[in-house]
C-alpha atoms as a PDB file:
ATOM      1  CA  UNK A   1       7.685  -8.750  40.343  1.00  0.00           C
ATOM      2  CA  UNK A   2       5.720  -6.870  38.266  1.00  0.00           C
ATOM      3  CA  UNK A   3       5.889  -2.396  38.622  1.00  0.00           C
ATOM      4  CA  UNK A   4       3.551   0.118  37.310  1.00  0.00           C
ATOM      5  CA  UNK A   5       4.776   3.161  35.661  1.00  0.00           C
ATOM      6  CA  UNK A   6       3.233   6.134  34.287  1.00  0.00           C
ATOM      7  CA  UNK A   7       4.713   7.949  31.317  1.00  0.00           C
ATOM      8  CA  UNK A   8       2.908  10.664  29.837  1.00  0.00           C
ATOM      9  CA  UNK A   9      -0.651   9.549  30.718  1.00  0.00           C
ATOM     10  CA  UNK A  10       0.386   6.038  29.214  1.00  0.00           C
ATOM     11  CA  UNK A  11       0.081   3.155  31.626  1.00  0.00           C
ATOM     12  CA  UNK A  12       3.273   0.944  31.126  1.00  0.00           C
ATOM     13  CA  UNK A  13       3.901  -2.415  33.070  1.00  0.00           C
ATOM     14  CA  UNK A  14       7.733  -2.900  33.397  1.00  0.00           C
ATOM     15  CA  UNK A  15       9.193  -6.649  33.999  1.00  0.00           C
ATOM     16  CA  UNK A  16      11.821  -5.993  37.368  1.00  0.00           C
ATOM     17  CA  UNK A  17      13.551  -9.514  38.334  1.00  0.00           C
ATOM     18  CA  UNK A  18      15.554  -8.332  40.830  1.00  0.00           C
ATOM     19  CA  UNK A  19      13.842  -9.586  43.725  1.00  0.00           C
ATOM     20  CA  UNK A  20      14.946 -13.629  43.812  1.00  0.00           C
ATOM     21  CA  UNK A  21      12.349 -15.922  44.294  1.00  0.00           C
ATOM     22  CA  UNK A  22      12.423 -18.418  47.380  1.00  0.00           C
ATOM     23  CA  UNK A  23      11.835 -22.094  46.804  1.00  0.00           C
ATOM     24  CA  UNK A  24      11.286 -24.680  49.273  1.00  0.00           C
ATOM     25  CA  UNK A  25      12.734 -27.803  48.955  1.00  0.00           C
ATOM     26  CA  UNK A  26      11.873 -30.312  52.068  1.00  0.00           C
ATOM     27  CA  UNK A  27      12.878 -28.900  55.093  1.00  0.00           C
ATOM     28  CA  UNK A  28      15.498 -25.868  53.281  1.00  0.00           C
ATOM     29  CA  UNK A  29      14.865 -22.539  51.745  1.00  0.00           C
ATOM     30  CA  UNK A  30      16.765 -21.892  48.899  1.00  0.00           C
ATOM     31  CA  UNK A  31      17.167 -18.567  47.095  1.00  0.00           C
ATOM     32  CA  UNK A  32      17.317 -18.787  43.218  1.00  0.00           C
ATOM     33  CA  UNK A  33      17.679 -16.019  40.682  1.00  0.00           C
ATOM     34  CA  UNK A  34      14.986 -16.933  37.995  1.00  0.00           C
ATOM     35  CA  UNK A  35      11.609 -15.772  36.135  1.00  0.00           C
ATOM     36  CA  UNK A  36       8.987 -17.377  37.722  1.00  0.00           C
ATOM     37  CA  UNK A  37       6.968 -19.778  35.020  1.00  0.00           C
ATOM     38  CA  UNK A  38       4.268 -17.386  34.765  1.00  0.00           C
ATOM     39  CA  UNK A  39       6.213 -14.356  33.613  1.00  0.00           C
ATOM     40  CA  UNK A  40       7.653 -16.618  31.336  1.00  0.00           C
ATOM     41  CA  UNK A  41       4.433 -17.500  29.884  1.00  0.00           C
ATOM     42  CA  UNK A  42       3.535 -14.233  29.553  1.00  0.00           C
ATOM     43  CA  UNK A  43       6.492 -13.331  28.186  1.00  0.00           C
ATOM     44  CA  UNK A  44       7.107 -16.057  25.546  1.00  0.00           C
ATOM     45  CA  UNK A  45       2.920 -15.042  24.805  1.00  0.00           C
ATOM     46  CA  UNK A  46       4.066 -11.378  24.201  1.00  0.00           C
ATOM     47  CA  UNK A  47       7.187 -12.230  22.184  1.00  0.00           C
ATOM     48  CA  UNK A  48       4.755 -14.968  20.090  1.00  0.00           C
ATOM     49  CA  UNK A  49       2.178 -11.794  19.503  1.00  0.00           C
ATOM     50  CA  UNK A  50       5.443  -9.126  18.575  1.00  0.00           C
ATOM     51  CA  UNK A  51       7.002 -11.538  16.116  1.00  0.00           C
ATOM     52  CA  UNK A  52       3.011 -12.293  14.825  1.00  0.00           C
ATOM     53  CA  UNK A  53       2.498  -8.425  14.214  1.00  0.00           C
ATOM     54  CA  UNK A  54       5.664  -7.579  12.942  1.00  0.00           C
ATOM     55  CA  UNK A  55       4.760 -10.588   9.998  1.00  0.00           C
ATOM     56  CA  UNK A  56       1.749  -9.063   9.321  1.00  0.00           C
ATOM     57  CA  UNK A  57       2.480  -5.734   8.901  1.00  0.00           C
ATOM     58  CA  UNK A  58       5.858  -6.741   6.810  1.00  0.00           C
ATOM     59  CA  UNK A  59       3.438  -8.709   4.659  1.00  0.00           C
ATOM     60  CA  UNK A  60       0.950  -5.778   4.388  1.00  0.00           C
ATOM     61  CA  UNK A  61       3.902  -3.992   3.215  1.00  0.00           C
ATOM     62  CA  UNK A  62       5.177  -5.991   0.922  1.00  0.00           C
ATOM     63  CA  UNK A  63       1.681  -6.108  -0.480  1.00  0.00           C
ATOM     64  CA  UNK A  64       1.189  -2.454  -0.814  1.00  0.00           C
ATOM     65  CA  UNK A  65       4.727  -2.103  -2.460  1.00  0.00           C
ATOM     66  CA  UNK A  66       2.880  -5.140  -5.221  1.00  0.00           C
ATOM     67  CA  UNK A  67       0.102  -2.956  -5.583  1.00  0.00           C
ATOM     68  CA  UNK A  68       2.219  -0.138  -6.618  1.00  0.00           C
ATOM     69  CA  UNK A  69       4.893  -1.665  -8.707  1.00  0.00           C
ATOM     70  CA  UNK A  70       1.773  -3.576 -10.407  1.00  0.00           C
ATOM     71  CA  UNK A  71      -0.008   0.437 -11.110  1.00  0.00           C
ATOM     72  CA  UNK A  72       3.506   2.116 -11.994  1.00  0.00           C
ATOM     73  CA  UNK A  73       3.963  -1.213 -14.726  1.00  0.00           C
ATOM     74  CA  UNK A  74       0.106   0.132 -16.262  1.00  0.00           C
ATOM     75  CA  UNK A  75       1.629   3.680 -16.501  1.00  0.00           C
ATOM     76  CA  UNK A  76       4.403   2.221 -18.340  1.00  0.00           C
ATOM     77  CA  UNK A  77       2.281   0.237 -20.571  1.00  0.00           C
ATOM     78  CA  UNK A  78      -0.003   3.430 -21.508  1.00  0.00           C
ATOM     79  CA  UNK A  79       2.696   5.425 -21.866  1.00  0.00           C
ATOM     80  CA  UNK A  80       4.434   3.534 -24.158  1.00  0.00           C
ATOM     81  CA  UNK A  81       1.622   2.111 -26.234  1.00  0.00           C
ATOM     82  CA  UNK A  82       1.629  -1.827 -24.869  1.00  0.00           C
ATOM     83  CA  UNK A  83      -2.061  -3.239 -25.342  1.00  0.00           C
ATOM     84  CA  UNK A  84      -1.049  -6.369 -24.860  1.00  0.00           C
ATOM     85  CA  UNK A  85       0.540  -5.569 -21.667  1.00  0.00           C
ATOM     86  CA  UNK A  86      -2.216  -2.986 -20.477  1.00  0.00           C
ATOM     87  CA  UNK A  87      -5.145  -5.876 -21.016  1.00  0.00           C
ATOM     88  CA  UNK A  88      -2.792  -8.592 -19.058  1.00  0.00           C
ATOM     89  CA  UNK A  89      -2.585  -6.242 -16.102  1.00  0.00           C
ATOM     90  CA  UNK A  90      -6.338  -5.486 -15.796  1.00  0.00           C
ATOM     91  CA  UNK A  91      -7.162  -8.875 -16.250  1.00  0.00           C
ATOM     92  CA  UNK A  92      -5.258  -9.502 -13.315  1.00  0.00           C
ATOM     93  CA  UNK A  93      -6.762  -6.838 -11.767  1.00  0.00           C
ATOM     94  CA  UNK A  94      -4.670  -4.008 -11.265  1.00  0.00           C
ATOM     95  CA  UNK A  95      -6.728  -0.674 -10.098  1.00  0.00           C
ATOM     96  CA  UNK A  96      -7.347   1.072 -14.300  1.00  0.00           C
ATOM     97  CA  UNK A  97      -7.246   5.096 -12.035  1.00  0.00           C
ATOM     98  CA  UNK A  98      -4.251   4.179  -9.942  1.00  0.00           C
ATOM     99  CA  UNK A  99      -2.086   7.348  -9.224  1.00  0.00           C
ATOM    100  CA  UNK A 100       1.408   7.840  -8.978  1.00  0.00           C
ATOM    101  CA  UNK A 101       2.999  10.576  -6.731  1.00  0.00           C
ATOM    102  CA  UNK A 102       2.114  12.968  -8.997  1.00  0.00           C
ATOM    103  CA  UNK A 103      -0.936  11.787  -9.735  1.00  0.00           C
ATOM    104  CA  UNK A 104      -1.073  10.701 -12.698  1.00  0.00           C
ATOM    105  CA  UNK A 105      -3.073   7.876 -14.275  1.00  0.00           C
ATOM    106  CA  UNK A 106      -2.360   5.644 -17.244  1.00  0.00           C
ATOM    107  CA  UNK A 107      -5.115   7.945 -18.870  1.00  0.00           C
ATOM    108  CA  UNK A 108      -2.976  10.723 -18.682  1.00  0.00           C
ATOM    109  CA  UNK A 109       0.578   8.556 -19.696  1.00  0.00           C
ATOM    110  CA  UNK A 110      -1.276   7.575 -22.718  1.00  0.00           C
ATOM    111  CA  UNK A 111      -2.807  10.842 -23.555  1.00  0.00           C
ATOM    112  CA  UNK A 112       0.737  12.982 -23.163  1.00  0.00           C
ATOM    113  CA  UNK A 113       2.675  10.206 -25.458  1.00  0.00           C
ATOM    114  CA  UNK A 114      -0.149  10.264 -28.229  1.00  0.00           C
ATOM    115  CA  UNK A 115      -1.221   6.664 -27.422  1.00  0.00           C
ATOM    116  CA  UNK A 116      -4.737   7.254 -28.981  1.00  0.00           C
ATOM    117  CA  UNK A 117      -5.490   3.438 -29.310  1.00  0.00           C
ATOM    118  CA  UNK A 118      -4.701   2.960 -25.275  1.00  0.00           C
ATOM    119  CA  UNK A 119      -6.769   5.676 -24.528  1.00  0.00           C
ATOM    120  CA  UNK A 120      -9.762   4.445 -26.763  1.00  0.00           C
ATOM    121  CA  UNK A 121      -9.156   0.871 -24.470  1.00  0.00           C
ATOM    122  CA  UNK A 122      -8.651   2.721 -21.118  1.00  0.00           C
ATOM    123  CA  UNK A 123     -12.105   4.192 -21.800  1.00  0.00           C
ATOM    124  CA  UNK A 124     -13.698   1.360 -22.993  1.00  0.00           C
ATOM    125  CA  UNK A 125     -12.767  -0.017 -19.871  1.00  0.00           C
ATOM    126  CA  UNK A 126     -14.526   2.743 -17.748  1.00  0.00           C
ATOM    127  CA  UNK A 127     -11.048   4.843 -17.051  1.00  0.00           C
ATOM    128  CA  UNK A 128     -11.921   8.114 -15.214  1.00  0.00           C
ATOM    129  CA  UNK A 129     -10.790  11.339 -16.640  1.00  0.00           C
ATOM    130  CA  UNK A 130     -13.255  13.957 -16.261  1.00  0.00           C
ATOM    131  CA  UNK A 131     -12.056  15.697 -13.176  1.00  0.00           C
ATOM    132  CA  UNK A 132      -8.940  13.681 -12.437  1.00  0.00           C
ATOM    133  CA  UNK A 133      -6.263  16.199 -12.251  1.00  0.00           C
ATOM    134  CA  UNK A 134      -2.238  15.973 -12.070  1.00  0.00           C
ATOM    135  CA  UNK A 135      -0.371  18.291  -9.051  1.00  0.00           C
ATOM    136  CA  UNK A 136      -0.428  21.033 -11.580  1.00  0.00           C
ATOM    137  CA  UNK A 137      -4.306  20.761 -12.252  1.00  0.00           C
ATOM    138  CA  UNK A 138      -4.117  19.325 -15.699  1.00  0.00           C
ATOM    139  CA  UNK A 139      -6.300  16.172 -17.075  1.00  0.00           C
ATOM    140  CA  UNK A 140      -5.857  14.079 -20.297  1.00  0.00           C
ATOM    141  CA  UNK A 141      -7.283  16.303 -22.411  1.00  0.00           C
ATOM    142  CA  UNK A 142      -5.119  19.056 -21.390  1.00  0.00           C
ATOM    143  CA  UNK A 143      -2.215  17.029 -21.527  1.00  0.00           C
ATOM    144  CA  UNK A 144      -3.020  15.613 -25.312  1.00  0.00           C
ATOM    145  CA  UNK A 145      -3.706  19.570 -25.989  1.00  0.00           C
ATOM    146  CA  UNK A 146      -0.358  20.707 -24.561  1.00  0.00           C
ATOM    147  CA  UNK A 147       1.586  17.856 -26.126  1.00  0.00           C
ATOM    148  CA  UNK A 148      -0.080  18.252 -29.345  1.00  0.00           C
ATOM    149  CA  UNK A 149      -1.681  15.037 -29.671  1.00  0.00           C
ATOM    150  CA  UNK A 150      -5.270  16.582 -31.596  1.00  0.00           C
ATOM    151  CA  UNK A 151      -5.991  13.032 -32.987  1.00  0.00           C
ATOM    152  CA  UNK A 152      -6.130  11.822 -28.989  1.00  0.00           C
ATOM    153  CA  UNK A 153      -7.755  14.725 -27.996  1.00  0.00           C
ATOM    154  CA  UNK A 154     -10.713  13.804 -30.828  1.00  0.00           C
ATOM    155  CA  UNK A 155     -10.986  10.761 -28.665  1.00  0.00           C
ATOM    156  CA  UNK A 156     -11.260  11.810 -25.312  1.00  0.00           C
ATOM    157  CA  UNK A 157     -14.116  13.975 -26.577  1.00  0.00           C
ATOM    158  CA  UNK A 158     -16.064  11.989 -29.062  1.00  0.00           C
ATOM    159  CA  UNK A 159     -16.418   8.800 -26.600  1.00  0.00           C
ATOM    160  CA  UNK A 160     -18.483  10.631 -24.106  1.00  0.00           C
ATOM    161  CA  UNK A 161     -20.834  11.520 -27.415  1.00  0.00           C
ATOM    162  CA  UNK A 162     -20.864   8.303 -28.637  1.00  0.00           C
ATOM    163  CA  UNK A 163     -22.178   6.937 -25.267  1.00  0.00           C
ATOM    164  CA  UNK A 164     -24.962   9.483 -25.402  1.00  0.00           C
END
């Protein structure tokens, strides 16, 4: 038997079995505890479509936890000056801008540790900067200028004059 329930303006079916079913067997009636092969159905459907969503979001996670570990690696390449690793992950694809939780890009890792010849390939590669700001409101060129990194600052500002 199948109840209706309201809760909170949500409209809930709720599964009772404690009404037995009857069966009829010749010329006897006889009274059996079970789920009738409908509910079942339904039920093994329901389970099927859980198990089904719970996969896909699992998978979606697991795939935004990639994405991540794949932009926090291209921070760590910039940061550290790896051009060989920097051109193997954006060849694969990984997002040049991505942002960490405090918003910084591999433009800025590169530009705060003096990498001048990862930020000459982050731009070549159409890296934003202009506008892309950290939690504190700092870019890459105010990073390189607080850190002290002139020769990286020079770059940041003669590639938008040599494009012109």
């Amino acid at each position: 038997m199948i109840k209706d329930k309201k809760y909170q303006g949500v409209h809930l079916a709720k599964n009772v079995m404690a009404e037995p079913i009857k069966v009829h067997r010749g010329k006897e009636n006889v009274r059996q505890d079970q789920t009738s092969p409908a509910v079942e159905r339904w039920i093994g459907t329901e389970s099927e479509g859980i198990q089904r969503r719970e996969t896909t979001a699992r998978e979606t996670s697991n795939s935004e936890r990639s994405v991540e570990l794949q932009g926090l690696r291209l921070l760590r390449c910039a940061h550290e000056g790896d051009l060989s690793g920097l051109t193997e992950l954006l060849s694969k694809g990984v997002d040049i801008n991505f942002q960490d939780s405090f918003f910084w890009t591999a433009m800025m890792c590169a530009s705060w540790s003096g990498q001048r010849a990862v930020v000459r390939l982050l731009l070549q590669h159409g890296a934003a900067w202009v506008g892309v700001v950290d939690m504190q409101g700092r870019d890459a060129k105010d990073l390189a200028l607080e850190a002290g990194h002139n020769e990286v600052l020079e770059e940041l500002e003669s590639y938008g004059r040599s494009l012109l």
